[in-house]
C-alpha atoms as a PDB file:
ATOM      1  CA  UNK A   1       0.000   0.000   0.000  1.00  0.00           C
ATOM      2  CA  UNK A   2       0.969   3.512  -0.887  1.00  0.00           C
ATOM      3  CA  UNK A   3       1.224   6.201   1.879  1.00  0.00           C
ATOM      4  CA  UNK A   4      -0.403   9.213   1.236  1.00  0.00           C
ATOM      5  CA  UNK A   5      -2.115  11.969   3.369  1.00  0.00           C
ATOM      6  CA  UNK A   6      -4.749  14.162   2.211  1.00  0.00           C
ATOM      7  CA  UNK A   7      -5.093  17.480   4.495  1.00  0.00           C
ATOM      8  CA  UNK A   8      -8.150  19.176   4.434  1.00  0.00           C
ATOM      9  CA  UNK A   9      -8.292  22.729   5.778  1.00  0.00           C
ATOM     10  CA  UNK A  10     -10.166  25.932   5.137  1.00  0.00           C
ATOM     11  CA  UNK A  11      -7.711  28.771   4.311  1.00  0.00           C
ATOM     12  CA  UNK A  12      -4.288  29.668   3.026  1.00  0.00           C
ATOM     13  CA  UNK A  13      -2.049  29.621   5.542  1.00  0.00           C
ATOM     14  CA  UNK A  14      -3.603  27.077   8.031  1.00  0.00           C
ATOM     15  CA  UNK A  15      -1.427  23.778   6.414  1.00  0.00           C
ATOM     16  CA  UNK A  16       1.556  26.219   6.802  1.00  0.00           C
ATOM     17  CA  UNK A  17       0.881  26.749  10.958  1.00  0.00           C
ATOM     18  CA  UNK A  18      -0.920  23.323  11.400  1.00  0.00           C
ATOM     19  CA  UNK A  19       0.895  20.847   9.988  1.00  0.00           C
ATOM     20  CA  UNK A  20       3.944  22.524   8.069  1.00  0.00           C
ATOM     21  CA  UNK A  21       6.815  20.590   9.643  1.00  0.00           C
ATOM     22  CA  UNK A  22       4.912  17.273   9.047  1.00  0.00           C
ATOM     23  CA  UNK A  23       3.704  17.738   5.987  1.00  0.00           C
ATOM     24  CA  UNK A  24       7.377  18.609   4.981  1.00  0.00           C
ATOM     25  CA  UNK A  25       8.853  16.038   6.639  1.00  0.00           C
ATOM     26  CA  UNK A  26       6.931  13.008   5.091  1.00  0.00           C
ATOM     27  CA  UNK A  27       7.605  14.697   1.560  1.00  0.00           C
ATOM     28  CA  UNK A  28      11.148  14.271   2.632  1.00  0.00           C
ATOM     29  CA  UNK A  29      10.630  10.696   2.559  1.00  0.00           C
ATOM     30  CA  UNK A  30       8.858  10.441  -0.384  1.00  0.00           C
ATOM     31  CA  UNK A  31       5.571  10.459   1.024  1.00  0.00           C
ATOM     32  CA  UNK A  32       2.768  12.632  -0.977  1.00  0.00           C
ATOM     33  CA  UNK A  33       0.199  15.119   0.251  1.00  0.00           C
ATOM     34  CA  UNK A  34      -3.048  16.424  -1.505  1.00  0.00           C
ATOM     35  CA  UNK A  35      -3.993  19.640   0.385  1.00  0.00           C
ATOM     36  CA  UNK A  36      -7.675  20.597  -0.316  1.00  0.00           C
ATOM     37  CA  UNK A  37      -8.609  24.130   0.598  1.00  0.00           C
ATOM     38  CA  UNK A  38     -12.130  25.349   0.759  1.00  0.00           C
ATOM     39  CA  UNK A  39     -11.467  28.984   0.231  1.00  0.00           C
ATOM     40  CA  UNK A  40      -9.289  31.697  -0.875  1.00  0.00           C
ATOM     41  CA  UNK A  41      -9.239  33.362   2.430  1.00  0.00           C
ATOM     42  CA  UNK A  42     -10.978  36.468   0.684  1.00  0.00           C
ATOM     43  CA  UNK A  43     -12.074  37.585   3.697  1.00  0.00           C
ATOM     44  CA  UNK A  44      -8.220  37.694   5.889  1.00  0.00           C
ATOM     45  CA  UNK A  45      -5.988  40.499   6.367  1.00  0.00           C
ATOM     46  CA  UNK A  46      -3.638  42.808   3.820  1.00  0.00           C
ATOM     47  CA  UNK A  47      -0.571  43.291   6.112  1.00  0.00           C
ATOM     48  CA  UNK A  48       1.045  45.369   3.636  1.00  0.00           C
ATOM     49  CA  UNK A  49      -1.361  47.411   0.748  1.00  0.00           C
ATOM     50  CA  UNK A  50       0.726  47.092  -1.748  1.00  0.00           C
ATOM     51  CA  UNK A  51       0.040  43.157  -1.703  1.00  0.00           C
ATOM     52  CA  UNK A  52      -3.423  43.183  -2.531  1.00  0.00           C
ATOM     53  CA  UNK A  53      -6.931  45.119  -2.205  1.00  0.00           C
ATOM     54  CA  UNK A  54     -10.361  43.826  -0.672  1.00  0.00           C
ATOM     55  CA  UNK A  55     -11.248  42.697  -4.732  1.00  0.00           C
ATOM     56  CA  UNK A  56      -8.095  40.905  -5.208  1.00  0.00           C
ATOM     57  CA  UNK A  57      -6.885  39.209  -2.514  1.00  0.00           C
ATOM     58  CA  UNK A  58      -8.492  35.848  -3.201  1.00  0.00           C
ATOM     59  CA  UNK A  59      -6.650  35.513  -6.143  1.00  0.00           C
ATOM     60  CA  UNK A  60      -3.016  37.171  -4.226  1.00  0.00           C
ATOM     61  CA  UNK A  61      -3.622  34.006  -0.968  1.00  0.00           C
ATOM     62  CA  UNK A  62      -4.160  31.103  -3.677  1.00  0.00           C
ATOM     63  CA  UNK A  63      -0.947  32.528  -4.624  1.00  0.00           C
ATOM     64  CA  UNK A  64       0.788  32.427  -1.513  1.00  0.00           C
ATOM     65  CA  UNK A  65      -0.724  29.023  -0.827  1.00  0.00           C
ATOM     66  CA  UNK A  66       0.326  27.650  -4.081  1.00  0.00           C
ATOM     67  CA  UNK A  67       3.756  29.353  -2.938  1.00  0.00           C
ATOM     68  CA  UNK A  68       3.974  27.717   0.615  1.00  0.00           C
ATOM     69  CA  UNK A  69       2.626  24.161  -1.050  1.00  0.00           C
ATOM     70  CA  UNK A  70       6.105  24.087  -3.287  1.00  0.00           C
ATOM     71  CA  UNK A  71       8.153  24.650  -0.166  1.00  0.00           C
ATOM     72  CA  UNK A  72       6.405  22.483   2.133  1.00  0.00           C
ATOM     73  CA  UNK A  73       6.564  19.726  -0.316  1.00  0.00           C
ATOM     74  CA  UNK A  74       2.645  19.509  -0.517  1.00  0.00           C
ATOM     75  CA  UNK A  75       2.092  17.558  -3.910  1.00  0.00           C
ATOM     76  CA  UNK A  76      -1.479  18.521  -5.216  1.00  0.00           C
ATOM     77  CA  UNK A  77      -3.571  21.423  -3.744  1.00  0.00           C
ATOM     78  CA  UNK A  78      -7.353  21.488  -4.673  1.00  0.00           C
ATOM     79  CA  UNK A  79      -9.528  24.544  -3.945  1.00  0.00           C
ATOM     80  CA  UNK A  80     -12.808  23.890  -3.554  1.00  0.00           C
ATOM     81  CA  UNK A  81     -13.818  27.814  -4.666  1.00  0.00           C
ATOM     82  CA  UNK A  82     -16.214  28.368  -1.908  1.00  0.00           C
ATOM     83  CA  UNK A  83     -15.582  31.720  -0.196  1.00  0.00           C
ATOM     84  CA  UNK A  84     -14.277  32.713   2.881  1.00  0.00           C
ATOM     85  CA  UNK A  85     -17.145  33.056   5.589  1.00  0.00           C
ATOM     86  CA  UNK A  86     -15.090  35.313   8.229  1.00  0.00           C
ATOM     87  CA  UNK A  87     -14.613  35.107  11.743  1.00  0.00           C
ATOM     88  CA  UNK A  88     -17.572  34.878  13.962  1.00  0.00           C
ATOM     89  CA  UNK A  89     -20.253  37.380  13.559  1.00  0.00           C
ATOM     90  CA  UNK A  90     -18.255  39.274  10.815  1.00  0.00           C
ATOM     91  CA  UNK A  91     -20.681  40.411   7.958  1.00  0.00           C
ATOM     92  CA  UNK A  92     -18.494  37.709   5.891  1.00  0.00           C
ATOM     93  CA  UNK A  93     -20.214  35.254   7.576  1.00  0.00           C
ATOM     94  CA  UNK A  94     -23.946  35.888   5.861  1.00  0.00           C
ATOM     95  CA  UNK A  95     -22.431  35.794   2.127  1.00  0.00           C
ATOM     96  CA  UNK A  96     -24.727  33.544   0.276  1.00  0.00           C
ATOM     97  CA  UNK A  97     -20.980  31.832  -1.248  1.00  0.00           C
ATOM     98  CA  UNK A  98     -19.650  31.761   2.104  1.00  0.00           C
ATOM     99  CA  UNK A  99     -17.853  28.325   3.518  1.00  0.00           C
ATOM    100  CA  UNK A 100     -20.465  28.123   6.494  1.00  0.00           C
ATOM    101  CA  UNK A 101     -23.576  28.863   4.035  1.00  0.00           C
ATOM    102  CA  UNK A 102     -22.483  25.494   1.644  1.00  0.00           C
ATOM    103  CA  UNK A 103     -25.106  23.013   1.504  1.00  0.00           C
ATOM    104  CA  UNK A 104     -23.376  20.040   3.869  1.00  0.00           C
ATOM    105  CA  UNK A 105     -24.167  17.081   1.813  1.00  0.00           C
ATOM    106  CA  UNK A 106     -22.760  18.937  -1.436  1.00  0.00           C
ATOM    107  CA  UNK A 107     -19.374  19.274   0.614  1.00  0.00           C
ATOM    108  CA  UNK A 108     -19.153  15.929   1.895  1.00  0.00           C
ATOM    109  CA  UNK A 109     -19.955  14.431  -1.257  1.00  0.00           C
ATOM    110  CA  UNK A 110     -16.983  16.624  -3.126  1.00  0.00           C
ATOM    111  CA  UNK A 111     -14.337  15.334  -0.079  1.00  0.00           C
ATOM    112  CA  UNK A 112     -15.775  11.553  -0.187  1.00  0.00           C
ATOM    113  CA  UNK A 113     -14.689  12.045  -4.082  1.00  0.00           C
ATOM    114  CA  UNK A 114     -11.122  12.716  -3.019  1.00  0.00           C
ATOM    115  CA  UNK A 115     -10.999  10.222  -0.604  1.00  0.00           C
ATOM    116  CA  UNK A 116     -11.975   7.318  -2.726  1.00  0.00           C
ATOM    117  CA  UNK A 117     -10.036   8.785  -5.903  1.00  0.00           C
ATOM    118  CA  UNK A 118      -6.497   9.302  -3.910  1.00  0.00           C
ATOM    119  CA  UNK A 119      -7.017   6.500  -0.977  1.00  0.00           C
ATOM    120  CA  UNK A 120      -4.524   8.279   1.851  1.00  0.00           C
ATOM    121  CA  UNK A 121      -4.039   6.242   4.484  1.00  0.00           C
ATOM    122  CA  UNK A 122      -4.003   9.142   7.010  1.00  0.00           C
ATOM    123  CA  UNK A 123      -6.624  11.859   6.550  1.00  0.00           C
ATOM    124  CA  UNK A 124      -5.792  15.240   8.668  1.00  0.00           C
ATOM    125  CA  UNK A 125      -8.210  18.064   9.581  1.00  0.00           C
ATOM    126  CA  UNK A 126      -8.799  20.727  12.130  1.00  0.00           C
ATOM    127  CA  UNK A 127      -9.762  19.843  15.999  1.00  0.00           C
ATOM    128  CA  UNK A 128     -13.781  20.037  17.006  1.00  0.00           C
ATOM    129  CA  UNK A 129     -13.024  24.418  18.079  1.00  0.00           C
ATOM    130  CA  UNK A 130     -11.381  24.674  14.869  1.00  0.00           C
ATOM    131  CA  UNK A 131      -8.192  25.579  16.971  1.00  0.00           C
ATOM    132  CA  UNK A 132      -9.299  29.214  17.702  1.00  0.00           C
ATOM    133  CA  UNK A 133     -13.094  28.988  16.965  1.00  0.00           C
ATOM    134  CA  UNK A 134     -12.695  29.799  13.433  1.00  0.00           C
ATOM    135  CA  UNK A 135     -16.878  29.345  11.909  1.00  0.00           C
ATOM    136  CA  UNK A 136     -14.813  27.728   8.407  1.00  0.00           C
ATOM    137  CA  UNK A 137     -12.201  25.530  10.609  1.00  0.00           C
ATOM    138  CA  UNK A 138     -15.246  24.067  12.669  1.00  0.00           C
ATOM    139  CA  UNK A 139     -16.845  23.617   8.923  1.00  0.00           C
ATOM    140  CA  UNK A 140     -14.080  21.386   7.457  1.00  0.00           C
ATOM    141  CA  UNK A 141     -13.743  19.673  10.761  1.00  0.00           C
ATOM    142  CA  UNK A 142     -17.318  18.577  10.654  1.00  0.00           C
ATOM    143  CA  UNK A 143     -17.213  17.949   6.717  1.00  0.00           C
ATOM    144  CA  UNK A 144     -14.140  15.542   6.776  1.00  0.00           C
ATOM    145  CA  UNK A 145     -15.571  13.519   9.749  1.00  0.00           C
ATOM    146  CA  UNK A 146     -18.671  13.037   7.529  1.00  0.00           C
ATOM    147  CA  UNK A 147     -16.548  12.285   4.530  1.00  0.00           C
ATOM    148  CA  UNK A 148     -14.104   9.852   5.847  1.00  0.00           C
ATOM    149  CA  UNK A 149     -17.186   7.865   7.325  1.00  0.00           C
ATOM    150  CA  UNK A 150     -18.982   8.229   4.135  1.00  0.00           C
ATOM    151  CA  UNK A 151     -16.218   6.858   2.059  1.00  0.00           C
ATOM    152  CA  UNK A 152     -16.068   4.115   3.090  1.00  0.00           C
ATOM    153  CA  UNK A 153     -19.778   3.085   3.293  1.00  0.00           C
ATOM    154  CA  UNK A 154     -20.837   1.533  -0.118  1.00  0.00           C
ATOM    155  CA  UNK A 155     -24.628   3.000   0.235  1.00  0.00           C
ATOM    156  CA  UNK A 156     -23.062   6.598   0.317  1.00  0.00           C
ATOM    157  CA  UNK A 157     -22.174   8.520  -3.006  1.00  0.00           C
ATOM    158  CA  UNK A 158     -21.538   5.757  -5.027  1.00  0.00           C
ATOM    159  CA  UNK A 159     -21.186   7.781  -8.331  1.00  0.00           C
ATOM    160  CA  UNK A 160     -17.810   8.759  -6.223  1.00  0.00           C
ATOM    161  CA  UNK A 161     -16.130   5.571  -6.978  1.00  0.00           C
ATOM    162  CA  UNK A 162     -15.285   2.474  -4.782  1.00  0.00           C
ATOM    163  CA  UNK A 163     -15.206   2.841  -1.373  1.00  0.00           C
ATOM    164  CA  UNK A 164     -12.078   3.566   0.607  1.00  0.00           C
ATOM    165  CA  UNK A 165     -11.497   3.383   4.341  1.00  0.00           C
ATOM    166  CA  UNK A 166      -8.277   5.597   5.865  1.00  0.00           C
ATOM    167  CA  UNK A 167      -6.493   3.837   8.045  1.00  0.00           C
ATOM    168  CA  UNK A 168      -6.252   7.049  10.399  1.00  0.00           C
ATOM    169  CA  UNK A 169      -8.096  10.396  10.748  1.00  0.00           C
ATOM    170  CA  UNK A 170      -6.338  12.776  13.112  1.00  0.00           C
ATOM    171  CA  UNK A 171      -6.899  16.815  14.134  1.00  0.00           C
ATOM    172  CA  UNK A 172      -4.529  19.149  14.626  1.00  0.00           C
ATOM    173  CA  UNK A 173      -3.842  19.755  18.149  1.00  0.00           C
ATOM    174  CA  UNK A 174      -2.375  22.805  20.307  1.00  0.00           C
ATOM    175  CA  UNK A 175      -1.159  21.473  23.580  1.00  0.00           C
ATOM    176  CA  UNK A 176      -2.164  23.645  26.638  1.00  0.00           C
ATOM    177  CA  UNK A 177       1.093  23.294  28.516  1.00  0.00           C
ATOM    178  CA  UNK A 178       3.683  24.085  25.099  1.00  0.00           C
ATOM    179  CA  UNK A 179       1.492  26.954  24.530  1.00  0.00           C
ATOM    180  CA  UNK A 180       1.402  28.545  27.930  1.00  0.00           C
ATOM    181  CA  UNK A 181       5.103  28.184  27.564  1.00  0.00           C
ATOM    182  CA  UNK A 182       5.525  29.638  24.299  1.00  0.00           C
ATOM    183  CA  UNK A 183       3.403  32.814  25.446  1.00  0.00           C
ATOM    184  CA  UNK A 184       5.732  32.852  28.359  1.00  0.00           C
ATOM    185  CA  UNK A 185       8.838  32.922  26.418  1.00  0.00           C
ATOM    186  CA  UNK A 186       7.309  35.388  24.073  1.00  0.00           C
ATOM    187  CA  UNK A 187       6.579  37.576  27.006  1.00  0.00           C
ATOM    188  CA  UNK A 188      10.204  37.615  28.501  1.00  0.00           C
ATOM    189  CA  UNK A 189      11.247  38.698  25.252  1.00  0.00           C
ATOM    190  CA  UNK A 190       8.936  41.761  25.234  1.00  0.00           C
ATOM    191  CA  UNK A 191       6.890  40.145  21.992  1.00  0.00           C
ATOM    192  CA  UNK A 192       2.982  41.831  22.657  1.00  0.00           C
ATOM    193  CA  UNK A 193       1.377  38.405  23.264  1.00  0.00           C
ATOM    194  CA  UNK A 194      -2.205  40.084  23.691  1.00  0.00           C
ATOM    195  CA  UNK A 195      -3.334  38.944  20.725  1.00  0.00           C
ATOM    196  CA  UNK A 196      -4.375  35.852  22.225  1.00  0.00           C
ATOM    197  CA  UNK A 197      -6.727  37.201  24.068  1.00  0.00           C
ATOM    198  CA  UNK A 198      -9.209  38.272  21.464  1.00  0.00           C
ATOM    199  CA  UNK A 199     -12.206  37.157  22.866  1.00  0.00           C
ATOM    200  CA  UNK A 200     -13.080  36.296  18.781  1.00  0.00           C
ATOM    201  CA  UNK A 201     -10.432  33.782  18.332  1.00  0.00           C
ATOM    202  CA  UNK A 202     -10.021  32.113  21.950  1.00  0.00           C
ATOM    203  CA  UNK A 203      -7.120  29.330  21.959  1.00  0.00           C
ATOM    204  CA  UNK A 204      -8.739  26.141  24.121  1.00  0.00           C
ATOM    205  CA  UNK A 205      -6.006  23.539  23.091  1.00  0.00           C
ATOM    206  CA  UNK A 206      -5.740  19.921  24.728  1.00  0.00           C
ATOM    207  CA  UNK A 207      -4.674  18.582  27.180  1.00  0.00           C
ATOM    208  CA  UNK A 208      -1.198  16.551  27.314  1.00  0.00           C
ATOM    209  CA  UNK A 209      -3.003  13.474  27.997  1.00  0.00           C
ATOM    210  CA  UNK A 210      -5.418  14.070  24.995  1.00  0.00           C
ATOM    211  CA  UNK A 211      -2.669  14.175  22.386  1.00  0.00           C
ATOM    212  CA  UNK A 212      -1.859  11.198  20.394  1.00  0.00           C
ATOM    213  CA  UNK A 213       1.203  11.930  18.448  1.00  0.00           C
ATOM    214  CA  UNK A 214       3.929  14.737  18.629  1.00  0.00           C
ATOM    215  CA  UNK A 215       6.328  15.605  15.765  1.00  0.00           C
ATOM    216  CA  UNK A 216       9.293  16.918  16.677  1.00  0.00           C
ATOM    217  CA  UNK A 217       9.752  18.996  12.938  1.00  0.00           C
ATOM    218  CA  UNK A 218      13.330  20.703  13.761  1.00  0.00           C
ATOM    219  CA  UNK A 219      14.547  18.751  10.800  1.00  0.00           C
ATOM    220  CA  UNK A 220      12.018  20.793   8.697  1.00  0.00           C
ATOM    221  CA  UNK A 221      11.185  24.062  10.390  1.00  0.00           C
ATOM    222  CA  UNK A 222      12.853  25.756   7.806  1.00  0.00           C
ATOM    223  CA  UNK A 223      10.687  24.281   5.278  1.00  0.00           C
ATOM    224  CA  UNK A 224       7.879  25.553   7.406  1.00  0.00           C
ATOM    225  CA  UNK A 225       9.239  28.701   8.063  1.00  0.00           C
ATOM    226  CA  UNK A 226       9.388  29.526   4.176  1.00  0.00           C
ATOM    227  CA  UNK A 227       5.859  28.361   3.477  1.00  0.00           C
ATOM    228  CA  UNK A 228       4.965  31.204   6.166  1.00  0.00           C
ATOM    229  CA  UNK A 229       6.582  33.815   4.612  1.00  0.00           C
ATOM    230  CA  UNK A 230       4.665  32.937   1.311  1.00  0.00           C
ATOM    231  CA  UNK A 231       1.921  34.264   2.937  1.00  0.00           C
ATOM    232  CA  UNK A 232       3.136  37.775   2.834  1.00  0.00           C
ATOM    233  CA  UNK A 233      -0.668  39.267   3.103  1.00  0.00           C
ATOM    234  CA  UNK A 234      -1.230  38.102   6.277  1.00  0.00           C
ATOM    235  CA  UNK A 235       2.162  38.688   8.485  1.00  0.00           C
ATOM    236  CA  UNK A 236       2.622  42.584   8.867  1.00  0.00           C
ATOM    237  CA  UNK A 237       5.195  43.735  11.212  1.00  0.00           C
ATOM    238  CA  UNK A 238       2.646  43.531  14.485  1.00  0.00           C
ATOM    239  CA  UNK A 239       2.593  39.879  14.000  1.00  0.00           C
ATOM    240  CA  UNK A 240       4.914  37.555  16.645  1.00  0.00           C
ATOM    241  CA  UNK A 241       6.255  35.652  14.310  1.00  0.00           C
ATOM    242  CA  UNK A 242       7.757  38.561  12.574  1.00  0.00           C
ATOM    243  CA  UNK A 243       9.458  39.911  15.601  1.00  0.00           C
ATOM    244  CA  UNK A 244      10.948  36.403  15.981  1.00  0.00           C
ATOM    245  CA  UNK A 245      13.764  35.046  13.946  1.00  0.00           C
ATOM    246  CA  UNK A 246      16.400  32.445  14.699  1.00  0.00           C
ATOM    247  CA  UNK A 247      16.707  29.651  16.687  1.00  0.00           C
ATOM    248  CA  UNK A 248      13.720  30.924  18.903  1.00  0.00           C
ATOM    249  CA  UNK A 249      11.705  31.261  16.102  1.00  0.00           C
ATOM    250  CA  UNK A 250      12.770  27.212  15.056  1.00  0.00           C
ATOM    251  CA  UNK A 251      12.266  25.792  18.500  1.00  0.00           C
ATOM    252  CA  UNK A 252       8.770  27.367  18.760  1.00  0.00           C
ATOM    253  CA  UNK A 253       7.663  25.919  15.841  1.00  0.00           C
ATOM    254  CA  UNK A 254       9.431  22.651  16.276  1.00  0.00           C
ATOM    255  CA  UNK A 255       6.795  20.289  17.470  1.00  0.00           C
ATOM    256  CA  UNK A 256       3.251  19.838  16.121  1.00  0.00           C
ATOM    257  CA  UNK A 257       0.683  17.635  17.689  1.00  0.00           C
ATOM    258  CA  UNK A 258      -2.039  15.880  16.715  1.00  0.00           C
ATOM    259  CA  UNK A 259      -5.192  13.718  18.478  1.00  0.00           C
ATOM    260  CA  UNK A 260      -6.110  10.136  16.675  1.00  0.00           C
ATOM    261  CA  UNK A 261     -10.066  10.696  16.468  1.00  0.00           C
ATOM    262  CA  UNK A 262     -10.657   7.323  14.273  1.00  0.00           C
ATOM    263  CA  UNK A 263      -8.483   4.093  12.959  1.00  0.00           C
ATOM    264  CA  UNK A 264      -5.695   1.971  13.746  1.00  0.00           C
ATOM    265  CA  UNK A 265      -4.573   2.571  17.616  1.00  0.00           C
ATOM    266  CA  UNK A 266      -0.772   4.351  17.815  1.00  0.00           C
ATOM    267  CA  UNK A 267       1.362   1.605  19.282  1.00  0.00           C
ATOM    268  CA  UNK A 268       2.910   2.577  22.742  1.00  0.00           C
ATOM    269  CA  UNK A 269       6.093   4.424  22.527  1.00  0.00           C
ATOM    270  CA  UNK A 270       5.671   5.407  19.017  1.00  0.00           C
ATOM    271  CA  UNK A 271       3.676   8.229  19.589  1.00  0.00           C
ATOM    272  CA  UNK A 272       6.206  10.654  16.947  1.00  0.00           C
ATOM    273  CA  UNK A 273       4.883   8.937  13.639  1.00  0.00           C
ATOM    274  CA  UNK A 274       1.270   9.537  12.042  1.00  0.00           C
ATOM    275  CA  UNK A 275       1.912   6.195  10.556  1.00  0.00           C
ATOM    276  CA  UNK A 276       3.352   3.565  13.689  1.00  0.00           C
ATOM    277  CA  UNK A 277       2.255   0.581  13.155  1.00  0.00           C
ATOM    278  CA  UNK A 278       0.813   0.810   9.522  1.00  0.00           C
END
């Protein structure tokens, strides 16, 4: 059997802080990703003017995603052209082509069609908050739990294809205690960490005990920390990770984590490979 892993997020710029450093790493060893993206993130910030305007920046973050995909490794990404809803209670949201307005079973059906067509053995998705409460990361996180179940249930969709069953679905996970202790370092270097207080975009995280599998990416951080700077429109000079470079920069972004929702258990002590055990 062929590894694969299919990634399925809802903007630009979340496979880059999610999953970066995996995603990079398992290209490193030949192993492919298919990133499918259900916006253009029309609706996210212009750091910098010059880089795009309200009309045009869809078109400038497929760009920088398509960017960020070639450094990470990422070997297919597939938009699904539905438009960005927002955050939460943002006129965005109430867009008649917004991500959160998409009729559910036309979504599912679409991501059932790449499941059966590319058969990854490990699917990947946002966490039931969407991380920070995002209305389109809770979307995709609801939509690829559907899908993967659908696939591989021969009543559903069968114009799809065959069915196919992933041997592993995880979400993206923030773990409570690495964050607390990258806001302290952050803080002790005098880097304005109050942006995680927006009540708009709260950070739950998990527990230690709730993840399932760490990567430590240090080997590929550098992979990751190029796909972030493709996406130029969204990093202005406010943003902590600009005001970080280095080796402080690296070890922050050095280990991503991840919670096994369905599949194959991870065998004990190998709890640093999406695929132990396969």
């Amino acid at each position: 059997m062929t590894r694969s892993i299919l990634a399925c997020f809802a903007h630009p710029d979340d496979e880059s802080f999610s999953v970066g450093g995996t995603i990079a790493h398992y290209a490193s060893l030949g192993i492919p990703t298919t990133l499918v993206c259900t916006t253009r993130g029309e609706a996210g910030k212009i750091a910098d003017p010059a880089l795009a305007t309200k009309e045009t920046l869809g078109e400038v973050r497929e760009q920088e995603l398509r960017c960020a995909a070639s450094a990470l490794g990422i070997q297919d990404v597939e938009i699904l052209g539905y438009r960005d809803s927002g955050m939460e209670g943002a006129e965005d949201n109430n867009n008649p082509d917004a991500y959160v307005m998409a009729d559910r079973d036309e979504v599912v059906a679409r991501l059932v069609g790449f499941i059966r067509s590319l058969k990854p053995e490990v699917v990947i998705t946002f966490d039931p908050d969407g991380a920070y409460g995002h209305p389109d990361h809770i979307a995709i996180h609801h939509h690829t739990v559907a899908a993967v179940a659908a696939a591989r249930d021969e009543t559903r969709y069968p114009e799809a294809g065959p069915v196919w069953s992933p041997r592993r679905l995880f979400f993206t996970a923030i773990s409570k205690s690495r964050f607390t202790e990258m806001r302290t370092r952050l803080a002790a270097m005098g880097v304005d960490t109050s942006a995680f207080d927006r009540e708009d975009m709260p950070i739950i995280g998990q527990e230690d005990d709730e993840i399932d599998v760490t990567m430590d990416v240090r080997e590929t951080v550098a992979a990751k920390r190029a796909a972030l700077k493709c996406h130029a429109t969204q990093f202005g000079p406010d943003n902590f990770m600009t005001q970080l470079a280095g080796d402080v920069a690296d070890d922050l972004m050095s280990l991503e984590s991840f919670t096994l929702w369905w599949g194959t258990p991870i065998p004990e002590g190998d709890e640093t490979d999406l695929f132990a055990g396969l």
